[in-house]
PDB file of N, CA and C in Angstrom:
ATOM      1  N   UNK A   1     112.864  96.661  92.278  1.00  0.00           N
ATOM      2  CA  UNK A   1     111.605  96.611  92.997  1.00  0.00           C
ATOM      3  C   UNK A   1     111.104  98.038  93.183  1.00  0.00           C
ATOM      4  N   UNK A   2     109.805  98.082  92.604  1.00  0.00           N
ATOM      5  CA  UNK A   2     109.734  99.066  92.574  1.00  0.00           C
ATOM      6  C   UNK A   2     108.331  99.808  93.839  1.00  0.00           C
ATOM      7  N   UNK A   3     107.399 100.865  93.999  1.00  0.00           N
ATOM      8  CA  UNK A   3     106.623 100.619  95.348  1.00  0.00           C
ATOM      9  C   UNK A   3     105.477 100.272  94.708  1.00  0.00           C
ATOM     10  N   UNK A   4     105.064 100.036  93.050  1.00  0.00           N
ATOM     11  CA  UNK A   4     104.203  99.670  92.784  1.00  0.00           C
ATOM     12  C   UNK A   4     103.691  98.134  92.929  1.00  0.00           C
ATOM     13  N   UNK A   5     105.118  97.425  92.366  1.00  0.00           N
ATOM     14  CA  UNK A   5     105.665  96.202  92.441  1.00  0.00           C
ATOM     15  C   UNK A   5     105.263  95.585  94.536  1.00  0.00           C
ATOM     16  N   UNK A   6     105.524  96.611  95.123  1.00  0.00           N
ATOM     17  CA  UNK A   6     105.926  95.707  96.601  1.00  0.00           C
ATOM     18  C   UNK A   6     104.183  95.783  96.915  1.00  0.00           C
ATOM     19  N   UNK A   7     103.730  96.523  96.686  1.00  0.00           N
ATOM     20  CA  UNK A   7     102.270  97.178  96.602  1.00  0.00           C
ATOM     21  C   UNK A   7     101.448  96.007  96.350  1.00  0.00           C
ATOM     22  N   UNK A   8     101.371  95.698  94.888  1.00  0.00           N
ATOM     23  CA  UNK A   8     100.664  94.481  94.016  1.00  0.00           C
ATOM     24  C   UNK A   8     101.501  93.358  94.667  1.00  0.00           C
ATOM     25  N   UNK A   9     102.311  92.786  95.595  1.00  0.00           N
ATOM     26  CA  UNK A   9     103.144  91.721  96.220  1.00  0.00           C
ATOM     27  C   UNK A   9     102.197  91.731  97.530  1.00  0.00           C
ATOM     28  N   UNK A  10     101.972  92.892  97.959  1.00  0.00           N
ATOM     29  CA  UNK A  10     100.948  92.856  99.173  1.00  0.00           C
ATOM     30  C   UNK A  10      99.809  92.675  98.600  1.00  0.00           C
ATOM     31  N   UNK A  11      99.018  92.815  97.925  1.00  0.00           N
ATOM     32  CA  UNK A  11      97.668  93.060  97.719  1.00  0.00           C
ATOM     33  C   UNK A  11      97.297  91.780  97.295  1.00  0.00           C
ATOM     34  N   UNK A  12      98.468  91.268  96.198  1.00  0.00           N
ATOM     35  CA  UNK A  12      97.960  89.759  95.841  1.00  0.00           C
ATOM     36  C   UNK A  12      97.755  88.588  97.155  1.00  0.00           C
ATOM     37  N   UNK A  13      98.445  89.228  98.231  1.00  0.00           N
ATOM     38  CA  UNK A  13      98.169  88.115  99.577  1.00  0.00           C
ATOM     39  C   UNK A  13      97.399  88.728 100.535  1.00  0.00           C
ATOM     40  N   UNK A  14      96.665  89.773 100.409  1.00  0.00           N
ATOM     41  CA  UNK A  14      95.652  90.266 101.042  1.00  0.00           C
ATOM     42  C   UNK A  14      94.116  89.262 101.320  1.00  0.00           C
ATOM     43  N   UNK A  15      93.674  89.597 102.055  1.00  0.00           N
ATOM     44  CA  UNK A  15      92.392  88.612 102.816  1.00  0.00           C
ATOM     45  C   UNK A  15      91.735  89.554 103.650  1.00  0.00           C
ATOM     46  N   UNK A  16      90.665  89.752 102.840  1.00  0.00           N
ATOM     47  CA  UNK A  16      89.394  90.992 103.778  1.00  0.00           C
ATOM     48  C   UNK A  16      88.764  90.721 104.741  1.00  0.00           C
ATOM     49  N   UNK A  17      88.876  89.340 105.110  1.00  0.00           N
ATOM     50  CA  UNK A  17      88.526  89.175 106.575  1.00  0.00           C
ATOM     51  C   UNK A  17      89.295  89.561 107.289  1.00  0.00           C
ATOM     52  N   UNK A  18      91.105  89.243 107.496  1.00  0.00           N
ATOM     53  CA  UNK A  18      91.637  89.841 108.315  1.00  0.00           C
ATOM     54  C   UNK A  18      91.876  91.108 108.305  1.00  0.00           C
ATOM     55  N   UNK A  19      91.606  91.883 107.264  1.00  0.00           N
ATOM     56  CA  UNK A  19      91.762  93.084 107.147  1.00  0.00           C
ATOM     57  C   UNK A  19      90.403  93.770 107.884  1.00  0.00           C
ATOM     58  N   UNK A  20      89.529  93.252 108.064  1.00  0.00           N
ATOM     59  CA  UNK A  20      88.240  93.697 108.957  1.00  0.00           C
ATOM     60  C   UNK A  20      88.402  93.605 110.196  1.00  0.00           C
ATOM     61  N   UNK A  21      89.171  92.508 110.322  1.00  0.00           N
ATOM     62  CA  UNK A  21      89.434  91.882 111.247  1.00  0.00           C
ATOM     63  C   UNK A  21      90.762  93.122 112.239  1.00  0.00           C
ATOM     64  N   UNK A  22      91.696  93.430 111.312  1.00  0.00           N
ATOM     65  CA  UNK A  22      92.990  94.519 111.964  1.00  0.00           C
ATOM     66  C   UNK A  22      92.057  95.820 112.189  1.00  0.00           C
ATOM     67  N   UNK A  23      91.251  96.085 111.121  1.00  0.00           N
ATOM     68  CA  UNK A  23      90.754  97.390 111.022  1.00  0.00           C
ATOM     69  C   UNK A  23      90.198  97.887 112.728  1.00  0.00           C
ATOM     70  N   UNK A  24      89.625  96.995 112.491  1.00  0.00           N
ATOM     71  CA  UNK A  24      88.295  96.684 114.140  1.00  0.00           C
ATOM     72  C   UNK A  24      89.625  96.786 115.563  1.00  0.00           C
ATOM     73  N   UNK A  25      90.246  95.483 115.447  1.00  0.00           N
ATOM     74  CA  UNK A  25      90.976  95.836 116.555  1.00  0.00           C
ATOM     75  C   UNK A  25      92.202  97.452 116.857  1.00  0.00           C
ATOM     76  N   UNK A  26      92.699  97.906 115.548  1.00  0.00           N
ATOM     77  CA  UNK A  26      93.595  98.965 115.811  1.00  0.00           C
ATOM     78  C   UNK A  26      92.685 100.232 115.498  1.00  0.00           C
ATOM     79  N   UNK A  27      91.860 100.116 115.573  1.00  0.00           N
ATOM     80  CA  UNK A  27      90.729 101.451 115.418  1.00  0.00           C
ATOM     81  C   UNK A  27      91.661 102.851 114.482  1.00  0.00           C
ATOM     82  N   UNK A  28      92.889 102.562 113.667  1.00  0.00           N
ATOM     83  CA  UNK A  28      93.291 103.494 113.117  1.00  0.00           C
ATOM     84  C   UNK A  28      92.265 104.015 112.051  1.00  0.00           C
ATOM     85  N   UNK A  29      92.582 105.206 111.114  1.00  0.00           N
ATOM     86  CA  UNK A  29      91.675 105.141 110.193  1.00  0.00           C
ATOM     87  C   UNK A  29      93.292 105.614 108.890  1.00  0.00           C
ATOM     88  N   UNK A  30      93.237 104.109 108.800  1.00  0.00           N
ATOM     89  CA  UNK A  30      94.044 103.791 107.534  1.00  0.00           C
ATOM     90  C   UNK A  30      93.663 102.318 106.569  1.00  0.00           C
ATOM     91  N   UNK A  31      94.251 101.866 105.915  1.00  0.00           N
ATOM     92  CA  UNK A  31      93.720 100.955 104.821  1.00  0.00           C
ATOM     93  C   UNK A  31      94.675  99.672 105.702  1.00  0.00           C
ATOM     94  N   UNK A  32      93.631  98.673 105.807  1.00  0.00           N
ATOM     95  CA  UNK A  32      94.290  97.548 106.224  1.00  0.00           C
ATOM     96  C   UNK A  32      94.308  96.064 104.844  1.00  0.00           C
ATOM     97  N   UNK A  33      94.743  95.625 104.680  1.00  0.00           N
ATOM     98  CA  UNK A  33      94.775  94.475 103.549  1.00  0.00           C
ATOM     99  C   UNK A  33      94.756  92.921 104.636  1.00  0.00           C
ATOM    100  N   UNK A  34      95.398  92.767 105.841  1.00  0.00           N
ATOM    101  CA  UNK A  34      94.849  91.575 105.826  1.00  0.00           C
ATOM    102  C   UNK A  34      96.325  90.983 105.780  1.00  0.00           C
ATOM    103  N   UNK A  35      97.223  91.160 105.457  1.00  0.00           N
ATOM    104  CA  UNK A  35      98.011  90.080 105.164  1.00  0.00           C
ATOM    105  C   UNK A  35      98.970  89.602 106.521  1.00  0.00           C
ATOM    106  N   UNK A  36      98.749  88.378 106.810  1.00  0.00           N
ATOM    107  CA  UNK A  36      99.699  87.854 107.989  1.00  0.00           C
ATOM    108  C   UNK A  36     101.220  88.072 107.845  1.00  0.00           C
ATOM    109  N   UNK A  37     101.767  88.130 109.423  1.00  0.00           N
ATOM    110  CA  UNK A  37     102.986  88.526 109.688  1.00  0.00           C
ATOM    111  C   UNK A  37     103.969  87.491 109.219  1.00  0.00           C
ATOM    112  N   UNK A  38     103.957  86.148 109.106  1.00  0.00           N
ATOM    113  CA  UNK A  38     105.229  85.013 108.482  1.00  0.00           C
ATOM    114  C   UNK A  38     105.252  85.668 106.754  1.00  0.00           C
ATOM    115  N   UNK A  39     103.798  85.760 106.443  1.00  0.00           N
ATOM    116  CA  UNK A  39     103.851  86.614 104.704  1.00  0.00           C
ATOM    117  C   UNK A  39     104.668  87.467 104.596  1.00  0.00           C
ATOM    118  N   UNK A  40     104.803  88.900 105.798  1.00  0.00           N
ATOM    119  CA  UNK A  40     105.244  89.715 105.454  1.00  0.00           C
ATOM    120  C   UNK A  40     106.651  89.266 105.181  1.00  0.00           C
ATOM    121  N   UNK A  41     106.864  88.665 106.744  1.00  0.00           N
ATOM    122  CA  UNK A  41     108.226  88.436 106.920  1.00  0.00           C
ATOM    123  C   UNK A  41     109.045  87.849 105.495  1.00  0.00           C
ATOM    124  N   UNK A  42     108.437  87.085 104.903  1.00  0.00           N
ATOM    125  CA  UNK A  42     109.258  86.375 103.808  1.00  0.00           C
ATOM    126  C   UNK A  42     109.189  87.205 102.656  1.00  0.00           C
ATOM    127  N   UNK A  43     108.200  88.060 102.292  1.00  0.00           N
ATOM    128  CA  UNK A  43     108.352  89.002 101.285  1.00  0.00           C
ATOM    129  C   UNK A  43     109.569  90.283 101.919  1.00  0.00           C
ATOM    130  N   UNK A  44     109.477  90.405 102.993  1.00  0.00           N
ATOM    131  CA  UNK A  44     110.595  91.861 103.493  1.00  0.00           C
ATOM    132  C   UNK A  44     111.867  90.869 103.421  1.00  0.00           C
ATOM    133  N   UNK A  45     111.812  89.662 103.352  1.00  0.00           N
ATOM    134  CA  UNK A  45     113.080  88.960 103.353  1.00  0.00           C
ATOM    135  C   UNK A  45     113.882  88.692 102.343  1.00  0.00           C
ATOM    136  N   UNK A  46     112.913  88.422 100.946  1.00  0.00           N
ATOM    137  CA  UNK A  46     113.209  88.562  99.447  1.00  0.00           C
ATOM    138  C   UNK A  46     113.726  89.682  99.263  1.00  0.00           C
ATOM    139  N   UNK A  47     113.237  91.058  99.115  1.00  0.00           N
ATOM    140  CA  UNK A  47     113.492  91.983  99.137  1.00  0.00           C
ATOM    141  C   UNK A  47     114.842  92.655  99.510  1.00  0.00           C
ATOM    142  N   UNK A  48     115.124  92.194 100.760  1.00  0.00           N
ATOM    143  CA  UNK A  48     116.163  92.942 101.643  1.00  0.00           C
ATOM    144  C   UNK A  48     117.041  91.968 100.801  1.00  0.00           C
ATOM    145  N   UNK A  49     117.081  90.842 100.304  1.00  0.00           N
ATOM    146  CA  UNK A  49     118.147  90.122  99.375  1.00  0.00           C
ATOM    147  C   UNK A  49     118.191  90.897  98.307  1.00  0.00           C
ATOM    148  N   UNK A  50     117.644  91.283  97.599  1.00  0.00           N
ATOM    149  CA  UNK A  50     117.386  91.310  96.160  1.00  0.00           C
ATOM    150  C   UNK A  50     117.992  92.532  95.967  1.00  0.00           C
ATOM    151  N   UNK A  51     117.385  93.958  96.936  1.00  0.00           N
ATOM    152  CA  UNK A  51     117.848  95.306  96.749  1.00  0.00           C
ATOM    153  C   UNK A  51     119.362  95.815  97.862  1.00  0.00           C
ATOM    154  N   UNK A  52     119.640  96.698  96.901  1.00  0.00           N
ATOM    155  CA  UNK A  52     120.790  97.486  97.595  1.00  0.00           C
ATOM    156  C   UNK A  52     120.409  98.060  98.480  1.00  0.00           C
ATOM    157  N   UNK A  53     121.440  98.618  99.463  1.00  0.00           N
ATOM    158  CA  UNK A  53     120.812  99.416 100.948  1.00  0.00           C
ATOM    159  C   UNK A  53     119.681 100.830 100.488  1.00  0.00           C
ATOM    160  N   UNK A  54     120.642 101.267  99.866  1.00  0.00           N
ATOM    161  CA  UNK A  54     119.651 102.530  98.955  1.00  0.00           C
ATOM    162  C   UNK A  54     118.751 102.405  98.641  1.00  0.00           C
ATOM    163  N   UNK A  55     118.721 101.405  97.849  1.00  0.00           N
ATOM    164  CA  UNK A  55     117.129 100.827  97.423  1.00  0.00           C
ATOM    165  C   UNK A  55     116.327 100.676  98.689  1.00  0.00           C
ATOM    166  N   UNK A  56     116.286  99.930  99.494  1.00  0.00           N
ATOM    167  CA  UNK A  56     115.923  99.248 100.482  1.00  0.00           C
ATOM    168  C   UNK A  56     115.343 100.522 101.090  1.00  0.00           C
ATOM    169  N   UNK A  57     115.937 101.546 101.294  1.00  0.00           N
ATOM    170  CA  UNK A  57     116.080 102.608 102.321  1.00  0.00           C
ATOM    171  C   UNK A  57     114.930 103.525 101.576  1.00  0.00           C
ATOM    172  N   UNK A  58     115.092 103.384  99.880  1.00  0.00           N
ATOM    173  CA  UNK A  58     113.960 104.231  99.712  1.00  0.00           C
ATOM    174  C   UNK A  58     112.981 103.454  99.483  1.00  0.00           C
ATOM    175  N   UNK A  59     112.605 101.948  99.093  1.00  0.00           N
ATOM    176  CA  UNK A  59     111.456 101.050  99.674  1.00  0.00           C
ATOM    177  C   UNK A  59     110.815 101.276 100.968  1.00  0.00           C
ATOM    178  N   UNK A  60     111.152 101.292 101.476  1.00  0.00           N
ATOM    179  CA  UNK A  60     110.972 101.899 102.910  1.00  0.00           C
ATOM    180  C   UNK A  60     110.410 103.104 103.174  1.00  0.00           C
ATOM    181  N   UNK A  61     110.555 104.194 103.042  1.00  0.00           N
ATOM    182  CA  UNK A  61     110.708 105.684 102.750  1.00  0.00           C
ATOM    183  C   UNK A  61     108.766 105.437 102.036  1.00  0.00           C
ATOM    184  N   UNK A  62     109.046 104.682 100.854  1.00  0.00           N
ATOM    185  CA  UNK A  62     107.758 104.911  99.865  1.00  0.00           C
ATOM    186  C   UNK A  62     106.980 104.374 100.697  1.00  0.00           C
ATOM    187  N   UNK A  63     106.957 102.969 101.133  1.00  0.00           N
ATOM    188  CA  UNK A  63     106.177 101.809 101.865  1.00  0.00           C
ATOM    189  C   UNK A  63     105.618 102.678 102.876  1.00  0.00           C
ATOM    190  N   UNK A  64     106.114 103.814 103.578  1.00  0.00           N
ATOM    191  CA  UNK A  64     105.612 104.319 105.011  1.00  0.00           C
ATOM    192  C   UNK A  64     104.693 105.556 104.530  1.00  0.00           C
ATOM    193  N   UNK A  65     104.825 105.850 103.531  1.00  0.00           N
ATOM    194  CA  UNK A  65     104.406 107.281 102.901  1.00  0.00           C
ATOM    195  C   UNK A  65     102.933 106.639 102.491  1.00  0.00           C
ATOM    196  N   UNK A  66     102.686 105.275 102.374  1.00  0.00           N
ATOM    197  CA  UNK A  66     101.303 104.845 101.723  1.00  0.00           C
ATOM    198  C   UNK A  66     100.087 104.629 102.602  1.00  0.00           C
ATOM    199  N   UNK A  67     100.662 104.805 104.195  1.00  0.00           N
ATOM    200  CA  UNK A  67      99.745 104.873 105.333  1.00  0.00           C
ATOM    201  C   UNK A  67      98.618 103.381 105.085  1.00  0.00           C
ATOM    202  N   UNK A  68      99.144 102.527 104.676  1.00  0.00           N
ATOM    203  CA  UNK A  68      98.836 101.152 104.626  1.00  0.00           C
ATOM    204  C   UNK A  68      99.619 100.676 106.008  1.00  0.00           C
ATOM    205  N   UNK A  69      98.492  99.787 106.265  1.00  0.00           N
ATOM    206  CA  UNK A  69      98.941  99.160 108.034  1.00  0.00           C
ATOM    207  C   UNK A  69     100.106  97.971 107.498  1.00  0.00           C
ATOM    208  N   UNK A  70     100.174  97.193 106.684  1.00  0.00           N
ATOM    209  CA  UNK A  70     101.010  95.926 106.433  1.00  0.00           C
ATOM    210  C   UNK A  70     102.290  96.957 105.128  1.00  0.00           C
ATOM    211  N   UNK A  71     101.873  97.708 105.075  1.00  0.00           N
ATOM    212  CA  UNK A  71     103.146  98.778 104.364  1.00  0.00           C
ATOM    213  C   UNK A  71     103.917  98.927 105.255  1.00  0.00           C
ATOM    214  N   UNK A  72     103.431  99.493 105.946  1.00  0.00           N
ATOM    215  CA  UNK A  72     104.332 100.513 107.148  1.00  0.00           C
ATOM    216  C   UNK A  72     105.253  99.080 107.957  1.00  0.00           C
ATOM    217  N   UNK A  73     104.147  97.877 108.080  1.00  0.00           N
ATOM    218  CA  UNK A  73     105.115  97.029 108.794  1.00  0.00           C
ATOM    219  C   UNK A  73     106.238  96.793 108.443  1.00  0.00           C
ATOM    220  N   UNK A  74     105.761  96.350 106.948  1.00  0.00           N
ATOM    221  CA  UNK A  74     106.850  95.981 106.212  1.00  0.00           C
ATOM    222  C   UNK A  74     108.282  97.161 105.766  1.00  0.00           C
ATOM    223  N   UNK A  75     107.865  98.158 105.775  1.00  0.00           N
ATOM    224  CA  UNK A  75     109.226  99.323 105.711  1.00  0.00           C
ATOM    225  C   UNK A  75     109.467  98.876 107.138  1.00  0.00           C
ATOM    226  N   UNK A  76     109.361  98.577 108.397  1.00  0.00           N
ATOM    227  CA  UNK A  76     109.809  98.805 109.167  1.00  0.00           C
ATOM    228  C   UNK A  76     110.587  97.658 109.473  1.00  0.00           C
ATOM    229  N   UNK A  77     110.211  96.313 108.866  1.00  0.00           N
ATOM    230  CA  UNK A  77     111.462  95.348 108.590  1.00  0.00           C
ATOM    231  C   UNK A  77     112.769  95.179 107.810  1.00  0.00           C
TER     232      UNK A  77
END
């Protein structure tokens, strides 16, 4: 898995309403996509199966470096 791969895994379940929708309420100025928290959860759940701790650790590492709001969640699961 790579961060392009977890990237295009988020984006394909992205929804620009809720992403207007996060943008508005967390007034950050970063890129929001929209994607709900049970989504994330089951994609950070595949994942954490699939990769080694290392892996995982630098999934993570990349995921937080992309200053994406549903990135960052997801490194942080």
């Amino acid at each position: 898995m790579t961060l392009d791969d977890a990237l295009a895994a988020l984006e394909a379940r992205s929804d620009a309403g809720r992403a207007a929708g996060a943008a508005a309420y967390h007034k950050a100025a970063r890129r929001y996509l929209g994607v709900p928290n049970p989504v994330l959860n089951d994609l950070t759940k595949s994942w954490r199966q699939a990769l080694s701790l290392p892996e995982r650790l630098a999934l993570a590492e990349a995921l937080w470096q992309t200053d994406i709001h549903e990135a960052r969640i997801a490194a942080a699961k």
